[in-house]
N, C-alpha and C. Protein backbone atom coordinates (compact mmCIF):
# COMPACT_ATOMS: atom_id res chain seq x y z
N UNK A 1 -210.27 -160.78 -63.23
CA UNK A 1 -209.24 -160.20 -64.06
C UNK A 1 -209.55 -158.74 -64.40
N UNK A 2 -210.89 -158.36 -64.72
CA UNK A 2 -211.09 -157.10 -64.95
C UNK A 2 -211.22 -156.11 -63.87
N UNK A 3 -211.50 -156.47 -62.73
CA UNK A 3 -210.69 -155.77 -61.28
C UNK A 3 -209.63 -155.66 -61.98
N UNK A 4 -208.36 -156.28 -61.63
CA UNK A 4 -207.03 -156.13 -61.81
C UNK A 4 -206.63 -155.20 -62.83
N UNK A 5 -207.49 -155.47 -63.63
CA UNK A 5 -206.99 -154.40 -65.07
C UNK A 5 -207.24 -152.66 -64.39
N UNK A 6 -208.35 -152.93 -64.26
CA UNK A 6 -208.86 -151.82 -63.33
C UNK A 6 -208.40 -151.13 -62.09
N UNK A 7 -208.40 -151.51 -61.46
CA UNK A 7 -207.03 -151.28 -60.08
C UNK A 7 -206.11 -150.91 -60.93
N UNK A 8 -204.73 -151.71 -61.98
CA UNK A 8 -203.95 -151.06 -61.87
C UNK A 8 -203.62 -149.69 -62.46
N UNK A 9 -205.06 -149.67 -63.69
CA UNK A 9 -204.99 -148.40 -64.12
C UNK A 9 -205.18 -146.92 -63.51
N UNK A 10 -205.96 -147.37 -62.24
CA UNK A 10 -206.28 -146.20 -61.10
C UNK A 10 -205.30 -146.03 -60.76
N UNK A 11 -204.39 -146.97 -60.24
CA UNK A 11 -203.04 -146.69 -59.34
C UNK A 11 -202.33 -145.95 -60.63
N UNK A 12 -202.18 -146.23 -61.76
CA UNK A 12 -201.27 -145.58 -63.16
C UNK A 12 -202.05 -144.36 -62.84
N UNK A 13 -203.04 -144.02 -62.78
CA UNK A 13 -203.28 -142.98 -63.23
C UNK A 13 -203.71 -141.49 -61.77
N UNK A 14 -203.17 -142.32 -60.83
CA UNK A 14 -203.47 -141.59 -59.06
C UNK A 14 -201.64 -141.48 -59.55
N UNK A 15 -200.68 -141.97 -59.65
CA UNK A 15 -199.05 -142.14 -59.22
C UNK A 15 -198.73 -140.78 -59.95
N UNK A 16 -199.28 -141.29 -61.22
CA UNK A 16 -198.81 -140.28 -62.41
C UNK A 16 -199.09 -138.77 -62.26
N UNK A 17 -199.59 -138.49 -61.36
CA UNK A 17 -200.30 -137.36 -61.36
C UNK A 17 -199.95 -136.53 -59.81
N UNK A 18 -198.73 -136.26 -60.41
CA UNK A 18 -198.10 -135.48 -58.68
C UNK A 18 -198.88 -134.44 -58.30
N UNK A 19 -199.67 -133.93 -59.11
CA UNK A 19 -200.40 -132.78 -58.68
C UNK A 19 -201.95 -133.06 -57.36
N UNK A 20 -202.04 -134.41 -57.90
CA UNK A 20 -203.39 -134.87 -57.38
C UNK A 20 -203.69 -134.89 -55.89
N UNK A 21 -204.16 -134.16 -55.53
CA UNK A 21 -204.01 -134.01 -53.79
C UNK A 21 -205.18 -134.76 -52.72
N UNK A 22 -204.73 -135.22 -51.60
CA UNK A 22 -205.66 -135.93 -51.27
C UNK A 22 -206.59 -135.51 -50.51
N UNK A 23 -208.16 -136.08 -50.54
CA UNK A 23 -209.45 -135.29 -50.31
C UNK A 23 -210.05 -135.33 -48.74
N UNK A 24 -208.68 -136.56 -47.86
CA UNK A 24 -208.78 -136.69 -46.52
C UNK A 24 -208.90 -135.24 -45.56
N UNK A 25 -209.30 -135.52 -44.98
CA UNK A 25 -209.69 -134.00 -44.11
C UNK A 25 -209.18 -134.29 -42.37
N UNK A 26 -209.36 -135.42 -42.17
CA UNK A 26 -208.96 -135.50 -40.38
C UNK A 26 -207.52 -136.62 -40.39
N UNK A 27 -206.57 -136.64 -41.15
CA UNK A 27 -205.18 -137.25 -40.95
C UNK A 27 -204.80 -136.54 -40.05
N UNK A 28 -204.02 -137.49 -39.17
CA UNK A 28 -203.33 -136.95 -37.78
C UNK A 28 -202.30 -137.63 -37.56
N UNK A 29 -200.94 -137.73 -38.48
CA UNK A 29 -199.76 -138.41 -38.26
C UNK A 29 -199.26 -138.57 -35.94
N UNK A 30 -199.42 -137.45 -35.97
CA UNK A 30 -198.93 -137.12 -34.43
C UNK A 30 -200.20 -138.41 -33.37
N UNK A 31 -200.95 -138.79 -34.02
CA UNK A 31 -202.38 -139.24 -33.21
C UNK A 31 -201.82 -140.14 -32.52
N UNK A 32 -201.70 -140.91 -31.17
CA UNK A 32 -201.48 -142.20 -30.57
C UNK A 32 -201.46 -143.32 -31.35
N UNK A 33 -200.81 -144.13 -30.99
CA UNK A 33 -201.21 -145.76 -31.01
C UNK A 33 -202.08 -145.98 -30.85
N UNK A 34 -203.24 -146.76 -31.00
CA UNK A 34 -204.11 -147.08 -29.63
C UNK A 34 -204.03 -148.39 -28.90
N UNK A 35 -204.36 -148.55 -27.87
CA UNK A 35 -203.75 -149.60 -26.95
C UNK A 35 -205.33 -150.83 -27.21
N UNK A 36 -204.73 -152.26 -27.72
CA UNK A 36 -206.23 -153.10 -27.49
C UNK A 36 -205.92 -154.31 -26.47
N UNK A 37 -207.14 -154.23 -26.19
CA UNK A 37 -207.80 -154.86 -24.90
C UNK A 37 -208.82 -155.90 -25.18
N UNK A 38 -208.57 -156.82 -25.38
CA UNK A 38 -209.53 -157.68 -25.37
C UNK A 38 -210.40 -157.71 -26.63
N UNK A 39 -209.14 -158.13 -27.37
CA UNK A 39 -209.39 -157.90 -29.07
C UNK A 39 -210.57 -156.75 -29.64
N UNK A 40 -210.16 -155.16 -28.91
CA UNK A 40 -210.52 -154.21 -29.70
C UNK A 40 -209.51 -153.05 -29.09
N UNK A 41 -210.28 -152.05 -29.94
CA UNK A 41 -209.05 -151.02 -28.95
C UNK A 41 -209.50 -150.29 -28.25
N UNK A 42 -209.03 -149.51 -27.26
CA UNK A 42 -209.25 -148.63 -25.99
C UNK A 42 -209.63 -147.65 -26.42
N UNK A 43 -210.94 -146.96 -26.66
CA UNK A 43 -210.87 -145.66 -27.46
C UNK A 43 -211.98 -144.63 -26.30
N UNK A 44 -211.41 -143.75 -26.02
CA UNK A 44 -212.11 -143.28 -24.67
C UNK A 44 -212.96 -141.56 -25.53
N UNK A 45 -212.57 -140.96 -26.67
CA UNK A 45 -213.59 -140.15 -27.59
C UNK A 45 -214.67 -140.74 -28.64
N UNK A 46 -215.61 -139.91 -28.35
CA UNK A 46 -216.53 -139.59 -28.89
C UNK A 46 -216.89 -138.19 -30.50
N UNK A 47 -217.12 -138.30 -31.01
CA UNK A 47 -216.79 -137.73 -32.49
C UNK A 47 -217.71 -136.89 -32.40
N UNK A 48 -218.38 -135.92 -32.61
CA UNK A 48 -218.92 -134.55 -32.43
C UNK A 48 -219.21 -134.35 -34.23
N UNK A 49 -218.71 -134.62 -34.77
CA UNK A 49 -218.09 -134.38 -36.41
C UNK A 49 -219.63 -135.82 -37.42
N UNK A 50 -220.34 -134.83 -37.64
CA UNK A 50 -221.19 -136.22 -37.63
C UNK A 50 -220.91 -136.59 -39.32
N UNK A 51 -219.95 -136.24 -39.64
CA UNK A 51 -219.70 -136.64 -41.22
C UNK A 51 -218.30 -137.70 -40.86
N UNK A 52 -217.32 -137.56 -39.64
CA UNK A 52 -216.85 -138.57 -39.30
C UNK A 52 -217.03 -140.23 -39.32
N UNK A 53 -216.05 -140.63 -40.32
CA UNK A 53 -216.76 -141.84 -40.61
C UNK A 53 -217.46 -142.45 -42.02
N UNK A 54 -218.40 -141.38 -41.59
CA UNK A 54 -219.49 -141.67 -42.76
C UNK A 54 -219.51 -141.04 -43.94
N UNK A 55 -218.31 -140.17 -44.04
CA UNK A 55 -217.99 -139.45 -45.25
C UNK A 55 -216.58 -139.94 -45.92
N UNK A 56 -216.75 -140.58 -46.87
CA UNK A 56 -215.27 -140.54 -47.73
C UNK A 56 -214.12 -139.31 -47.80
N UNK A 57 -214.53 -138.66 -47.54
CA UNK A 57 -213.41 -137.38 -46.77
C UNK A 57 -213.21 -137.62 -45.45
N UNK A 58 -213.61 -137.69 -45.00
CA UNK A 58 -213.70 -138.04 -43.21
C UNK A 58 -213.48 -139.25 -42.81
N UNK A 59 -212.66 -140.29 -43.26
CA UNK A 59 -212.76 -141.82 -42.62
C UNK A 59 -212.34 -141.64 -41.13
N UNK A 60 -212.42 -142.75 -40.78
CA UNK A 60 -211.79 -143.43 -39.66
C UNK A 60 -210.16 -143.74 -40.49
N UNK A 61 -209.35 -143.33 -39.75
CA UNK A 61 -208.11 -143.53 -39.84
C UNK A 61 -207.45 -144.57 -39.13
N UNK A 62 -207.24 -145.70 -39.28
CA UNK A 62 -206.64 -146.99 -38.41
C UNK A 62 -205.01 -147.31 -38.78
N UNK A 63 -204.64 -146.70 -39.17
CA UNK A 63 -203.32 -146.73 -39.90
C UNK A 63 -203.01 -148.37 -39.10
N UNK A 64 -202.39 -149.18 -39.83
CA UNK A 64 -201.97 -150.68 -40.08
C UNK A 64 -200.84 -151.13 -39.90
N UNK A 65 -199.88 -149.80 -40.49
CA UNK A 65 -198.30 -150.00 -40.45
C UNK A 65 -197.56 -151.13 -38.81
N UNK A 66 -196.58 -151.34 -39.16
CA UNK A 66 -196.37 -151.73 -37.45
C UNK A 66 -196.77 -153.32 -37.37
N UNK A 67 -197.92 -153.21 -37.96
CA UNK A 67 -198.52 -155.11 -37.52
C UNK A 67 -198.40 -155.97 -39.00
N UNK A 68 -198.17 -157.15 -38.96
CA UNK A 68 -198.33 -157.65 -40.41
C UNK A 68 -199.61 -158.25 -40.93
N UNK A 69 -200.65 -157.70 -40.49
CA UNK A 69 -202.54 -158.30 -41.15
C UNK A 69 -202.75 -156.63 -41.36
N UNK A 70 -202.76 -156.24 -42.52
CA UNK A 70 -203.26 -155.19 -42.47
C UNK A 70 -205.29 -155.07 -42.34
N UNK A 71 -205.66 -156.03 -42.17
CA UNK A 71 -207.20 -155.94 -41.93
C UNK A 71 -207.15 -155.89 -40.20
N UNK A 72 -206.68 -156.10 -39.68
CA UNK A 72 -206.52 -156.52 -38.29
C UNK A 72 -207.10 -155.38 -37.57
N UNK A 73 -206.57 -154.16 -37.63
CA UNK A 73 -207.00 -153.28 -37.16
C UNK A 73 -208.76 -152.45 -36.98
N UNK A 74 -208.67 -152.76 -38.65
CA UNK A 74 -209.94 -152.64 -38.99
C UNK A 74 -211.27 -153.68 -37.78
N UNK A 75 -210.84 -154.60 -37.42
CA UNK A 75 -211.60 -155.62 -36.93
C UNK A 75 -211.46 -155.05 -35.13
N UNK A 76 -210.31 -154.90 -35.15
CA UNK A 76 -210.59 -154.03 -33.22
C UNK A 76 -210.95 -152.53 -33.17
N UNK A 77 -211.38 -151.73 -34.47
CA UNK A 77 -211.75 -150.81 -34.07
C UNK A 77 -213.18 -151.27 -34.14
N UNK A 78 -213.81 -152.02 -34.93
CA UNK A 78 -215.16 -152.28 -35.05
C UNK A 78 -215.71 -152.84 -33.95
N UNK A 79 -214.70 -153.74 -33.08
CA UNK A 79 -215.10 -154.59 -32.28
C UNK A 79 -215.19 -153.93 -30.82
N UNK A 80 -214.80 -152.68 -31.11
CA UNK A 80 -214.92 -151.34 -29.96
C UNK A 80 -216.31 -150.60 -30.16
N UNK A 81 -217.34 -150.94 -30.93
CA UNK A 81 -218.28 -150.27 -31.42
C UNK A 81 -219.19 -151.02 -30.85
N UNK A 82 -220.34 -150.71 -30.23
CA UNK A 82 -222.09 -150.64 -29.81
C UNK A 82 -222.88 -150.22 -30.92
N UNK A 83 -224.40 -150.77 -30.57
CA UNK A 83 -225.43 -149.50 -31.18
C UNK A 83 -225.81 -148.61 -30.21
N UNK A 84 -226.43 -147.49 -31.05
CA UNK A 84 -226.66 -146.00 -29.73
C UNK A 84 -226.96 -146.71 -28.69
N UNK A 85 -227.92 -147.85 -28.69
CA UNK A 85 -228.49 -148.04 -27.09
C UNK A 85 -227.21 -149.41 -26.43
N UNK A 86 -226.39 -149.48 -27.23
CA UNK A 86 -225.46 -151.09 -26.26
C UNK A 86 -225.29 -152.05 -26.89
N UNK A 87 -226.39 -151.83 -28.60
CA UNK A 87 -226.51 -153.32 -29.03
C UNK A 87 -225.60 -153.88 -29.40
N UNK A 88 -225.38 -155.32 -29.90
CA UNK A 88 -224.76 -156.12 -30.18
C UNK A 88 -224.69 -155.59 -32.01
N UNK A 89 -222.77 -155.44 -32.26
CA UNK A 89 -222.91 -154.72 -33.88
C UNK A 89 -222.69 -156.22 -34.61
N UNK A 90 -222.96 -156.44 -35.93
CA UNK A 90 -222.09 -156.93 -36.76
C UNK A 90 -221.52 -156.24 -37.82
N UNK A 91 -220.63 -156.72 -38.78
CA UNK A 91 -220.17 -155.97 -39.48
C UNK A 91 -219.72 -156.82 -40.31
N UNK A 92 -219.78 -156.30 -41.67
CA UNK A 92 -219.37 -157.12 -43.02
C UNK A 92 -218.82 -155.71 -43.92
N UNK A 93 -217.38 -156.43 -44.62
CA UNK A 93 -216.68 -155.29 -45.38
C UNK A 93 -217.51 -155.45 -46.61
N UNK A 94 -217.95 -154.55 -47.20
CA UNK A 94 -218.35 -154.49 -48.68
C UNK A 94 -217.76 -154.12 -49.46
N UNK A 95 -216.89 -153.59 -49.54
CA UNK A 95 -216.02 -153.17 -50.82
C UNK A 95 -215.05 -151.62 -50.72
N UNK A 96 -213.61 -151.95 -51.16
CA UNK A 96 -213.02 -150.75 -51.53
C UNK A 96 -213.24 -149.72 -52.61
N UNK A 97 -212.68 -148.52 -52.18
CA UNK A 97 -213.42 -147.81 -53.16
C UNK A 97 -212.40 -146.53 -53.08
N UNK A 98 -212.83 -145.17 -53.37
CA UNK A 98 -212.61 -143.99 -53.02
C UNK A 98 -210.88 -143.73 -53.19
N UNK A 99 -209.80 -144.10 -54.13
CA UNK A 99 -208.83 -143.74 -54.30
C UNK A 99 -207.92 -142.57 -53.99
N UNK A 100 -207.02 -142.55 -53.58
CA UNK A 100 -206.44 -141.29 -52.65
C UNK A 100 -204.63 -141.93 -52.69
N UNK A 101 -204.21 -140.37 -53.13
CA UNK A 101 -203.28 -140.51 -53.30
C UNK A 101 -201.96 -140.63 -51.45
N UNK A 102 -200.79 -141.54 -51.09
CA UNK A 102 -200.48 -141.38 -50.02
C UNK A 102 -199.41 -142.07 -49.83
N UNK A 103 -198.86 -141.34 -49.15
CA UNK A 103 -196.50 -141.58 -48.98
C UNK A 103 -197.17 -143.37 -48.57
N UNK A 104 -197.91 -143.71 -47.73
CA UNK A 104 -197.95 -144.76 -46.98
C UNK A 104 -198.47 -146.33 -47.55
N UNK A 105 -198.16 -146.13 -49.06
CA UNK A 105 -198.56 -147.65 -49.76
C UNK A 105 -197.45 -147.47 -50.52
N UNK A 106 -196.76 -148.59 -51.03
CA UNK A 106 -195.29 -148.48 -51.80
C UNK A 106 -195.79 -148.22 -53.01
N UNK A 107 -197.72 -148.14 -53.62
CA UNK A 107 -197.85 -148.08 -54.86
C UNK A 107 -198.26 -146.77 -54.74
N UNK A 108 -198.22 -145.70 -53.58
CA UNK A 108 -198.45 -144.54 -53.42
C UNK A 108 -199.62 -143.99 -53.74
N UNK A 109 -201.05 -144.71 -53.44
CA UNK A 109 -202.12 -144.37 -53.57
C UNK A 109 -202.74 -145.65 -52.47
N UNK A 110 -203.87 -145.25 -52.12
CA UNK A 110 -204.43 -146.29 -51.46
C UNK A 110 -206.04 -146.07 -51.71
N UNK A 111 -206.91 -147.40 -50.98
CA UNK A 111 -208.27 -147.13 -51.06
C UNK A 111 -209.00 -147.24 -49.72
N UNK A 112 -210.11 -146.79 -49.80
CA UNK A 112 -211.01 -147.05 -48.38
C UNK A 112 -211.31 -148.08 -48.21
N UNK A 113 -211.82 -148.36 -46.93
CA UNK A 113 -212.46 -149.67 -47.12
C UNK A 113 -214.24 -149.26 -46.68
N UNK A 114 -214.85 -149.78 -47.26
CA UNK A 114 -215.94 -149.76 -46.74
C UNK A 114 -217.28 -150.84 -46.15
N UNK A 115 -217.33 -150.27 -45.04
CA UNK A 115 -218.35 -151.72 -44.15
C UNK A 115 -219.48 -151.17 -43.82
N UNK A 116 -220.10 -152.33 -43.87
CA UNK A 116 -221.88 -152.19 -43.01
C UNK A 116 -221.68 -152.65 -41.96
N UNK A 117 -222.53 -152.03 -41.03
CA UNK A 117 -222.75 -152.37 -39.40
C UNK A 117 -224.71 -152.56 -39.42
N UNK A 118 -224.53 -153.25 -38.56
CA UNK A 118 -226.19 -153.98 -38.95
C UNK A 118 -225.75 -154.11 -37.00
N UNK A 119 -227.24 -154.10 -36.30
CA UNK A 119 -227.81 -154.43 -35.39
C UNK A 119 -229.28 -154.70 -35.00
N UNK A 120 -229.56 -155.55 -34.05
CA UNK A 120 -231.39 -155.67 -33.66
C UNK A 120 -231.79 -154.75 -33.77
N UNK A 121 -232.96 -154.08 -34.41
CA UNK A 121 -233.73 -152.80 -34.32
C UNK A 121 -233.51 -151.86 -35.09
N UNK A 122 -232.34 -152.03 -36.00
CA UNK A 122 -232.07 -151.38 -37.03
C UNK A 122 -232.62 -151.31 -38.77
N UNK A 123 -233.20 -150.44 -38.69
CA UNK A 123 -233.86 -150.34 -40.21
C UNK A 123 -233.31 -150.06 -41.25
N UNK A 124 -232.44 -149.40 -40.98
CA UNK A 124 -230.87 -149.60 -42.59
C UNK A 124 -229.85 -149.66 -42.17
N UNK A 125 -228.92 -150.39 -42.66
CA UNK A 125 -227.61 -150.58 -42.16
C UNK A 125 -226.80 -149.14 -41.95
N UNK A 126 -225.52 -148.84 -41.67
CA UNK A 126 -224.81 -147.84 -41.55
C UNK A 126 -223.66 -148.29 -41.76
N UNK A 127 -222.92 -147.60 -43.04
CA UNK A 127 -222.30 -147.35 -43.84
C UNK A 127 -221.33 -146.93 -42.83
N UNK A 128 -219.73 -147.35 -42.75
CA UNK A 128 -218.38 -146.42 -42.04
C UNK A 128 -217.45 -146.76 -43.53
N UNK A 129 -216.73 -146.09 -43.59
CA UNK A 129 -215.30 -145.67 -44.19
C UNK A 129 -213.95 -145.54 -43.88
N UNK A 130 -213.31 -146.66 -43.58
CA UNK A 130 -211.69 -147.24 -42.60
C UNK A 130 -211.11 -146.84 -43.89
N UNK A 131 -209.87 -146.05 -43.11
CA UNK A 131 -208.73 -145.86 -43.82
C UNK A 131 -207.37 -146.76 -43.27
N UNK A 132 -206.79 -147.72 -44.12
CA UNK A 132 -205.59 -148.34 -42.88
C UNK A 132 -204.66 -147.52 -43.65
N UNK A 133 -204.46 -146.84 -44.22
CA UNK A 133 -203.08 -146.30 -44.77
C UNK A 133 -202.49 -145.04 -44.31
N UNK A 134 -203.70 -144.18 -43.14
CA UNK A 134 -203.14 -142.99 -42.54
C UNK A 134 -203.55 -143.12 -41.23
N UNK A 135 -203.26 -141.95 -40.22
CA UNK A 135 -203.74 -142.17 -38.97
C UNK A 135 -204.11 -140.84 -38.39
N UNK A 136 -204.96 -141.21 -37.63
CA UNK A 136 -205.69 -140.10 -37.12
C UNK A 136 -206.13 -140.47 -35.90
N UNK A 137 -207.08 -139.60 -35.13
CA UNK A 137 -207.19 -139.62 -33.30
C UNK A 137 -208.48 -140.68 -33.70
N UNK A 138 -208.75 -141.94 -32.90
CA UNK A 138 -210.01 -142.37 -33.36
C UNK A 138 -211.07 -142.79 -32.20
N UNK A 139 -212.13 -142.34 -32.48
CA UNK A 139 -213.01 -141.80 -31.75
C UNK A 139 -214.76 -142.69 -32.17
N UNK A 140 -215.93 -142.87 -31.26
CA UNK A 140 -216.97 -143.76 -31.66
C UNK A 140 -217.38 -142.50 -32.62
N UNK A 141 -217.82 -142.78 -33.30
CA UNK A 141 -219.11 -142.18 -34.76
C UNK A 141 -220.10 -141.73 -33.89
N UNK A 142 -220.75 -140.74 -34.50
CA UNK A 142 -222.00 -140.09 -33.81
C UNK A 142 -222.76 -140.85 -34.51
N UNK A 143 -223.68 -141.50 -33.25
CA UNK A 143 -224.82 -142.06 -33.73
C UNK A 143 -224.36 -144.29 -32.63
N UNK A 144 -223.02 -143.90 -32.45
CA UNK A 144 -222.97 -145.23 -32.03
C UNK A 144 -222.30 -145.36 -30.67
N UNK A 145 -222.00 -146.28 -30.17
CA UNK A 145 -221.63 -146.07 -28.96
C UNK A 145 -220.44 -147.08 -28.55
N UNK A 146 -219.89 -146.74 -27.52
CA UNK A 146 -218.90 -147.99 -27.28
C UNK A 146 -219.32 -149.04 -26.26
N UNK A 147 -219.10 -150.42 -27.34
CA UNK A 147 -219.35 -151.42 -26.68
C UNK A 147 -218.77 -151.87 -24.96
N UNK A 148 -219.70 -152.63 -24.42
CA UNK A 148 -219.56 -152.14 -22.96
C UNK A 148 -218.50 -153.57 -22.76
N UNK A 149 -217.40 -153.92 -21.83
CA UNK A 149 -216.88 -155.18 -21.46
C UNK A 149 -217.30 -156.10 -20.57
């Protein structure tokens, strides 16, 4: 219940505030679809941008619109992801966060999502930052690689 109280006062207080501008940096309305294949998606770039991702300014943009699971997406871009050397990823969402105001939620603000990616040989997890509420060109994270078929 105290979530809820909480949430809706962020959203009262992100709506209310036309001035409040949002802190996204790589939105790309014009960006493709992307096409999935074998429950992930086709993503043929590589990210150069090493705050891509891993910065709450910088998410991954998966925009959702179009399909009715809005997590869905989130799960074939991940499932397009390697470790640097091929490994096998997992991934667990940990929690929304990072509020941002945006035409693309009817409550006109939305949140990040944020996940851990864990693999063999890995000594701390790695932190990404999915946005489903905007869209942008999407590309593997520096530091990871695309899983092979």
């Amino acid at each position: 219940m105290k979530k809820t109280v909480l949430f809706i006062a962020l959203l009262l207080i992100i709506t209310s505030c036309g001035s409040i501008k949002s802190s996204l940096k790589n939105v790309d309305n014009s960006a493709p679809v992307p096409v999935v294949k074998n429950n992930a998606f086709v993503i043929t770039a590589y990210s150069k941008d090493k705050k891509y991702g891993y910065n709450k300014d910088y998410p991954i943009n998966i925009f959702y619109r179009g399909t009715k699971n809005d997590s869905i997406n989130q799960k074939y871009f991940l499932n397009a992801l390697a470790g640097p050397k091929g490994e096998k990823i997992t991934f667990t969402k940990l929690e929304n966060c990072c509020p941002f105001p945006t035409k693309n939620s009817d409550m006109g603000a939305g949140f990040l999502d944020v996940y851990e990616l864990k693999w063999d040989g890995l000594k701390k997890p790695v932190i990404l930052y999915l946005n489903i509420y905007e869209r942008g060109q999407l590309m593997i994270p520096v530091g990871l690689s695309l899983k092979k078929l």
